[in-house]
N, C-alpha and C. Protein backbone atom coordinates (compact mmCIF):
# COMPACT_ATOMS: atom_id res chain seq x y z
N UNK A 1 11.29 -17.43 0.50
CA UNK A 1 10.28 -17.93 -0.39
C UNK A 1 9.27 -16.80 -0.63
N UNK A 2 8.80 -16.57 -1.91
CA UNK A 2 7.81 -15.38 -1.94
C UNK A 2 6.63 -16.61 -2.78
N UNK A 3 5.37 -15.90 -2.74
CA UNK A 3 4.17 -15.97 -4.14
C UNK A 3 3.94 -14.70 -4.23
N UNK A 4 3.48 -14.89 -5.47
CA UNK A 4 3.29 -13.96 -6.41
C UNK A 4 1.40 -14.00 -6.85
N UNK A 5 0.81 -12.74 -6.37
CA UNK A 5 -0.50 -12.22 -6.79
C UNK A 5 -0.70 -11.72 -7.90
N UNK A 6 -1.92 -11.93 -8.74
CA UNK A 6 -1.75 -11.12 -9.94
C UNK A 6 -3.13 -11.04 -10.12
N UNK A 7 -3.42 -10.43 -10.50
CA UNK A 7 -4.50 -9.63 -10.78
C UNK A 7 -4.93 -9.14 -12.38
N UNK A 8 -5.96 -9.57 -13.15
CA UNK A 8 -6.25 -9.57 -14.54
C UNK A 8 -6.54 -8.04 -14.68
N UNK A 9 -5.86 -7.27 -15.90
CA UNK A 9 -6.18 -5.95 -15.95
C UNK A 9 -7.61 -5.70 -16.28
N UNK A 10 -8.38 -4.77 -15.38
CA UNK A 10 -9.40 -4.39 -16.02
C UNK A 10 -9.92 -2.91 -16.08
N UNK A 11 -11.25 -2.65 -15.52
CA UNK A 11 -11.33 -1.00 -16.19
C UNK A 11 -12.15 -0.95 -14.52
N UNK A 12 -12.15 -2.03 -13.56
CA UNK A 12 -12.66 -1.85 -12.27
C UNK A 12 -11.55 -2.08 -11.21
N UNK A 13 -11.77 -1.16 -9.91
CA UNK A 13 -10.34 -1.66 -9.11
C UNK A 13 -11.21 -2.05 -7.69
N UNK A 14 -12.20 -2.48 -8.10
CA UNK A 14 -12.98 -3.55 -6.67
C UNK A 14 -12.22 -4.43 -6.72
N UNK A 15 -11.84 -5.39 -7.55
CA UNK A 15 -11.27 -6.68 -7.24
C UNK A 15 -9.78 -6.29 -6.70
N UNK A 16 -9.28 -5.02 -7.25
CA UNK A 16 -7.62 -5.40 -6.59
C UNK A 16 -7.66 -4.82 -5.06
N UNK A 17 -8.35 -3.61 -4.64
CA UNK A 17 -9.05 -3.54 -3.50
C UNK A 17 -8.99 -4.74 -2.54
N UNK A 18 -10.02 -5.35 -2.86
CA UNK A 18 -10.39 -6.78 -2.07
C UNK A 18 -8.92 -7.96 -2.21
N UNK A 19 -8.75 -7.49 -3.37
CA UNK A 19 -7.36 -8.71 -2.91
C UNK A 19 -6.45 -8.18 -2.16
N UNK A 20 -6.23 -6.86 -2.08
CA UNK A 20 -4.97 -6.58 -1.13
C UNK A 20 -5.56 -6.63 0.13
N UNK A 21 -6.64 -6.15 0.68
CA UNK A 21 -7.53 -6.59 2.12
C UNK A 21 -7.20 -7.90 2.91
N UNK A 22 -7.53 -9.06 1.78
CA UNK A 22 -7.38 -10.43 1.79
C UNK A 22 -6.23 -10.84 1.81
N UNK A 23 -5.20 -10.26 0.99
CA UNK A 23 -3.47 -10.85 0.78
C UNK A 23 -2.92 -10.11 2.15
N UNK A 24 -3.75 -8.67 2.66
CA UNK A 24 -2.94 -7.97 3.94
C UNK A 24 -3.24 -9.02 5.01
N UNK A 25 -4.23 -9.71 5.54
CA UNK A 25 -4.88 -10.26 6.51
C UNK A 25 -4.12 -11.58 6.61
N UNK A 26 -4.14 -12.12 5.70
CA UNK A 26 -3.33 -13.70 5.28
C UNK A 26 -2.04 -13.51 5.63
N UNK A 27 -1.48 -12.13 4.85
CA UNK A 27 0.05 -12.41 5.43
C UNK A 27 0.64 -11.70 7.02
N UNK A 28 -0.75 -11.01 7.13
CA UNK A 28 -0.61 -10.94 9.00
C UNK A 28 -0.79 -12.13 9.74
N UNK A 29 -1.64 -12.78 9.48
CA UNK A 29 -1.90 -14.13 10.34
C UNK A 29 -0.33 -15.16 9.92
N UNK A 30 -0.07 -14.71 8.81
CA UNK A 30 1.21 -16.01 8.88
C UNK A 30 2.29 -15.11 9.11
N UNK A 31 2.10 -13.68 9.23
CA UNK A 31 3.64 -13.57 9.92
C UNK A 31 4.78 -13.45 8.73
N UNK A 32 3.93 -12.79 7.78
CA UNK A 32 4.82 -12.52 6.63
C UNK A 32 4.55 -11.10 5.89
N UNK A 33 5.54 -10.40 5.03
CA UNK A 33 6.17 -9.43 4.49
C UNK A 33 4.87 -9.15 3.49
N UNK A 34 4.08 -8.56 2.97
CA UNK A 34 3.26 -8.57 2.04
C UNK A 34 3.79 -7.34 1.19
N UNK A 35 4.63 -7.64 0.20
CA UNK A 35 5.59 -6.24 -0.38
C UNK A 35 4.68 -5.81 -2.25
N UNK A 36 4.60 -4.93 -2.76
CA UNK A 36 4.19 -4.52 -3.84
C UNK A 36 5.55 -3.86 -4.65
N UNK A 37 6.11 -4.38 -5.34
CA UNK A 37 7.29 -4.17 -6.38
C UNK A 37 6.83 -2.99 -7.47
N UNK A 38 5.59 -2.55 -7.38
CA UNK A 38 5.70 -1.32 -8.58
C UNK A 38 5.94 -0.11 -7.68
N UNK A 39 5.14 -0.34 -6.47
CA UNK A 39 5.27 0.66 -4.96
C UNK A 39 6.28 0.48 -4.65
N UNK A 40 7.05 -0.42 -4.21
CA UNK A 40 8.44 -0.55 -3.92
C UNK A 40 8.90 -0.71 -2.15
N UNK A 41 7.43 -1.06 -2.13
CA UNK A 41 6.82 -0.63 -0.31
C UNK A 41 6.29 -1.86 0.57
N UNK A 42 6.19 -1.79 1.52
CA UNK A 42 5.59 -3.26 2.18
C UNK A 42 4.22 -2.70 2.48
N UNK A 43 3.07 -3.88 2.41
CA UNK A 43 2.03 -3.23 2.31
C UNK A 43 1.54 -3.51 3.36
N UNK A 44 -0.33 -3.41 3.78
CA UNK A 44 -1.13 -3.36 4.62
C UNK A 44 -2.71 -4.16 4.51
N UNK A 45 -3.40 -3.98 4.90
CA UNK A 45 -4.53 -4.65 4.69
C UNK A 45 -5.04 -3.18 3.99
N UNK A 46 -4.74 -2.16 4.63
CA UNK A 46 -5.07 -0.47 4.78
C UNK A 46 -4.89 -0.25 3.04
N UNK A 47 -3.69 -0.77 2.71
CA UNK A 47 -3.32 0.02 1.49
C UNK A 47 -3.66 -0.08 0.19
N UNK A 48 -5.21 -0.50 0.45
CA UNK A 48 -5.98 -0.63 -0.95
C UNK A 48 -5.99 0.30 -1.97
N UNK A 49 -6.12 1.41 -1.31
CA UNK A 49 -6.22 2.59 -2.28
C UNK A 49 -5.13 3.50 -3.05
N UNK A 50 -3.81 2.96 -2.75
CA UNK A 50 -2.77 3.06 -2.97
C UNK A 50 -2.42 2.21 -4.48
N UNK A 51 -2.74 0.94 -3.82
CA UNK A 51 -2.41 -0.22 -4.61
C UNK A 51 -3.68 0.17 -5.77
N UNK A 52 -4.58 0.32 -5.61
CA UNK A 52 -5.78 0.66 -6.72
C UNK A 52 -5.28 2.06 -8.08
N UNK A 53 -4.89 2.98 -7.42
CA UNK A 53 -4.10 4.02 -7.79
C UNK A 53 -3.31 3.56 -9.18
N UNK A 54 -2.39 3.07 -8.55
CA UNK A 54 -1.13 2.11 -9.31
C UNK A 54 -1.52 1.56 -10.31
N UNK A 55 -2.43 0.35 -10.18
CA UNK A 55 -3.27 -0.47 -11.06
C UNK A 55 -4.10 0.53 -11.95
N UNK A 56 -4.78 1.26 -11.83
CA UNK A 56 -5.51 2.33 -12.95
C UNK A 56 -4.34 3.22 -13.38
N UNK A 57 -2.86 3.21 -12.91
CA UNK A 57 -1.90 4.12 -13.76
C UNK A 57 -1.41 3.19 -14.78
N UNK A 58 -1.42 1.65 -14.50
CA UNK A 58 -0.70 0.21 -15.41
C UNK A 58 -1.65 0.25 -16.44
N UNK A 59 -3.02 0.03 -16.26
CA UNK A 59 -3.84 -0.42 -16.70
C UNK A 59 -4.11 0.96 -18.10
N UNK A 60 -3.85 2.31 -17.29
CA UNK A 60 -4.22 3.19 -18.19
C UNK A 60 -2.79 2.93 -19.39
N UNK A 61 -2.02 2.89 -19.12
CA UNK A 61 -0.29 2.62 -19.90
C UNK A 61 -0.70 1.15 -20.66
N UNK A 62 -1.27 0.32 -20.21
CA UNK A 62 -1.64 -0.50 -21.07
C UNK A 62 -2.26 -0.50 -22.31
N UNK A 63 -2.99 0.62 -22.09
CA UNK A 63 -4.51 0.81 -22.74
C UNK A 63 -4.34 1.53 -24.17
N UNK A 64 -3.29 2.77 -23.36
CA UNK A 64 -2.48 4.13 -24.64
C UNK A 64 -1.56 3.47 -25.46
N UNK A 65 -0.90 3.07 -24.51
CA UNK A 65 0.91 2.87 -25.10
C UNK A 65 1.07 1.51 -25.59
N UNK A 66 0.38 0.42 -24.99
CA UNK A 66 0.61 -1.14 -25.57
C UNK A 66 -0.48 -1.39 -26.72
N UNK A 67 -1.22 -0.47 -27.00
CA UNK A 67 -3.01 -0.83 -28.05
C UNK A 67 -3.40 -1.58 -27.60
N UNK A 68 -3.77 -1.55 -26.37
CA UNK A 68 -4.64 -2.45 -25.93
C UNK A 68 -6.03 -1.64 -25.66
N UNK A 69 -6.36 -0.56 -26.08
CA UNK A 69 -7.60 -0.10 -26.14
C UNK A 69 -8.50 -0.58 -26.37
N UNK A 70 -8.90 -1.47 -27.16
CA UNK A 70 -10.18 -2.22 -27.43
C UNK A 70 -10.12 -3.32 -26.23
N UNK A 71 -9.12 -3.86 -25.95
CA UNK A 71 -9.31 -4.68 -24.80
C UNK A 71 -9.21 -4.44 -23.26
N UNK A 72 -9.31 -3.02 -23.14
CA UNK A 72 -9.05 -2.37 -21.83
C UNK A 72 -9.93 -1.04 -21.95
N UNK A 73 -11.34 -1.30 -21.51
CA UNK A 73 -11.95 -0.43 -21.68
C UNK A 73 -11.66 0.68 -20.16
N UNK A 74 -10.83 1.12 -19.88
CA UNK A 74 -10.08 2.36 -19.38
C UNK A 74 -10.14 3.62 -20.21
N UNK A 75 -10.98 4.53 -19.32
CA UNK A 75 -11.75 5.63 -19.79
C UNK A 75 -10.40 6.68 -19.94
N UNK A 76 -10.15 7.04 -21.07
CA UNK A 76 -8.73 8.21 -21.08
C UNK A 76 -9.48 9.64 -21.27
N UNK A 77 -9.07 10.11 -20.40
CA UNK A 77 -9.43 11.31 -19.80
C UNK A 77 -8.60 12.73 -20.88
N UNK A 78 -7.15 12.00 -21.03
CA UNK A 78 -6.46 12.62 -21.78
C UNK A 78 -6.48 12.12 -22.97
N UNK A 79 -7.98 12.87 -24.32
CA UNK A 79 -7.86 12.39 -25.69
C UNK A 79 -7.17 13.19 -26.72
N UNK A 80 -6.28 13.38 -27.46
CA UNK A 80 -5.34 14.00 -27.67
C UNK A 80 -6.18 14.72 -28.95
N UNK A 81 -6.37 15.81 -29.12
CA UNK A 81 -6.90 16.71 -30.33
C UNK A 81 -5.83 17.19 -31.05
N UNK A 82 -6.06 17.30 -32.65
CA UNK A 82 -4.78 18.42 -33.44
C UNK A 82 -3.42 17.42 -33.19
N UNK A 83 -2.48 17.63 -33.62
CA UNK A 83 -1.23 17.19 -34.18
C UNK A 83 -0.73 16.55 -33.34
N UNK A 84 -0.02 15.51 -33.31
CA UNK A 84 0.88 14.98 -32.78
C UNK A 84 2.14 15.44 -32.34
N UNK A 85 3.04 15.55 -31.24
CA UNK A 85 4.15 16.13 -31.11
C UNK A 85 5.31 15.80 -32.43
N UNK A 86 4.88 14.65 -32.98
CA UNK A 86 6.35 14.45 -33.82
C UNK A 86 5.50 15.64 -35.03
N UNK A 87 4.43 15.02 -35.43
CA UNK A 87 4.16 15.93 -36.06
C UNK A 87 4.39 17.34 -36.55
N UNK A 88 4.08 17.89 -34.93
CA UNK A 88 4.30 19.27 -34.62
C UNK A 88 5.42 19.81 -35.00
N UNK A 89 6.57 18.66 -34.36
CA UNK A 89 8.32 19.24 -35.00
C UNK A 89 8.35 18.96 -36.15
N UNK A 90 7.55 17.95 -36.85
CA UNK A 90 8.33 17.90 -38.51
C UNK A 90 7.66 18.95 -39.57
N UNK A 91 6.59 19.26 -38.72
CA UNK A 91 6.00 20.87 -39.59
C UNK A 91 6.86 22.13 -39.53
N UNK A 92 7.20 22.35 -38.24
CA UNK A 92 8.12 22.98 -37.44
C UNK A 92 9.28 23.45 -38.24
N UNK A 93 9.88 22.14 -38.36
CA UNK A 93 11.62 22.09 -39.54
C UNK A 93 10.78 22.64 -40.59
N UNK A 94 9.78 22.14 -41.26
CA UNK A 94 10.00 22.41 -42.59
C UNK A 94 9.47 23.95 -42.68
N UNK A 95 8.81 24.47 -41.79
CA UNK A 95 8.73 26.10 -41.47
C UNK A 95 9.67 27.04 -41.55
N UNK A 96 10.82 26.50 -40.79
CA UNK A 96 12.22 27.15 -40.37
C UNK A 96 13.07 27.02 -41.82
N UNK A 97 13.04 25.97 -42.58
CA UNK A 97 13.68 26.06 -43.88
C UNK A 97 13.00 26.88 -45.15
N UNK A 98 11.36 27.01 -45.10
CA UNK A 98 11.02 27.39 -46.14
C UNK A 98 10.78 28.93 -45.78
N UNK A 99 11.62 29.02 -44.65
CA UNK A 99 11.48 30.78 -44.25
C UNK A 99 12.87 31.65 -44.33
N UNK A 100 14.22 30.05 -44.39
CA UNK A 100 15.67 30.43 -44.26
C UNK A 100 15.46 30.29 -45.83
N UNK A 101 14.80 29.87 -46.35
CA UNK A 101 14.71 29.78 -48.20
C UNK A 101 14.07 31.01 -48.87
N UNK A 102 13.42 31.90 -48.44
CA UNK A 102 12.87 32.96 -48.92
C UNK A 102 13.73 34.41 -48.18
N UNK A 103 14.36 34.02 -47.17
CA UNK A 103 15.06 34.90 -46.86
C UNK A 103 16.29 35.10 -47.37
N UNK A 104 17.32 33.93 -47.81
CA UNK A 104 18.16 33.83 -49.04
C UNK A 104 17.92 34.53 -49.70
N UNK A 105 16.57 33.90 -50.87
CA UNK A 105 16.26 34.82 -51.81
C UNK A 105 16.28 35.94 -52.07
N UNK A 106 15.58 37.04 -50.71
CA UNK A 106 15.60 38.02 -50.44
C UNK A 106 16.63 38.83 -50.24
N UNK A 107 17.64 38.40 -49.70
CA UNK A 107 18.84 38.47 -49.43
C UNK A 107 19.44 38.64 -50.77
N UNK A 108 19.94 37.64 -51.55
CA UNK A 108 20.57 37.53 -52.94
C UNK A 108 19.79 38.60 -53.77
N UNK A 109 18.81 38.98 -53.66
CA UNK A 109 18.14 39.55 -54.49
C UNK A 109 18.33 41.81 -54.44
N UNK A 110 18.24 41.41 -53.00
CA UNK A 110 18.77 42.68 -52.58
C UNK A 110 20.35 43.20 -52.85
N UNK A 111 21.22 42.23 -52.22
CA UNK A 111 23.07 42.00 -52.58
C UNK A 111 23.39 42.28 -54.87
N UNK A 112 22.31 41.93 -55.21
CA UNK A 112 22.70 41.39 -56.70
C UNK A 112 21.89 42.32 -57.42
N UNK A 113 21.05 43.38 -57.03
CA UNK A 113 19.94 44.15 -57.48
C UNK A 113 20.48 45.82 -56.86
């Protein structure tokens, strides 16, 4: 039999802190497994800061990658300036062709001249 803890994402990790303290202690007194599935690890009363870690890496992946930015005020450290990677390659190609296109030219022009 397991339960399941959950914890509301936010932009503070006091509360998941204190719940793993509380969920470590509870499942020492009953003599049970207290395991974390993103850690993959059995936990502790100890392993707040571990488990906090984790939660500000979810919470930040929430924030970037799901748009949940307005609703996850999680401070991104990494704000991305200048082009986008796809960007970057689709400027990229069209560099490499409009340089294999003038070099043709150049080419034909030299061969035919």
């Amino acid at each position: 039999m397991a339960t399941e803890v959950r914890v509301p994402l936010s932009d503070r990790t006091d509360l998941v802190r204190e719940v793993v303290v509380q969920v470590g202690e509870l499942a020492k007194e009953a003599e049970v497994r207290l395991f974390d599935p993103q850690l993959g690890r059995a936990l502790s009363a100890l392993d707040g800061s571990a488990v906090a870690e984790q939660y500000e890496r979810t919470a930040r992946y929430a924030g970037e990658m799901l748009g949940l930015a307005g609703a996850m005020p999680i401070s991104t450290a990494t704000e991305s300036q200048g082009f986008q990677p796809t960007s970057k390659f689709f400027f990229g190609v069209i560099g490499v062709f409009v340089l294999l296109y003038l070099l043709v030219n150049w080419m034909g022009s030299q061969l035919g001249g």
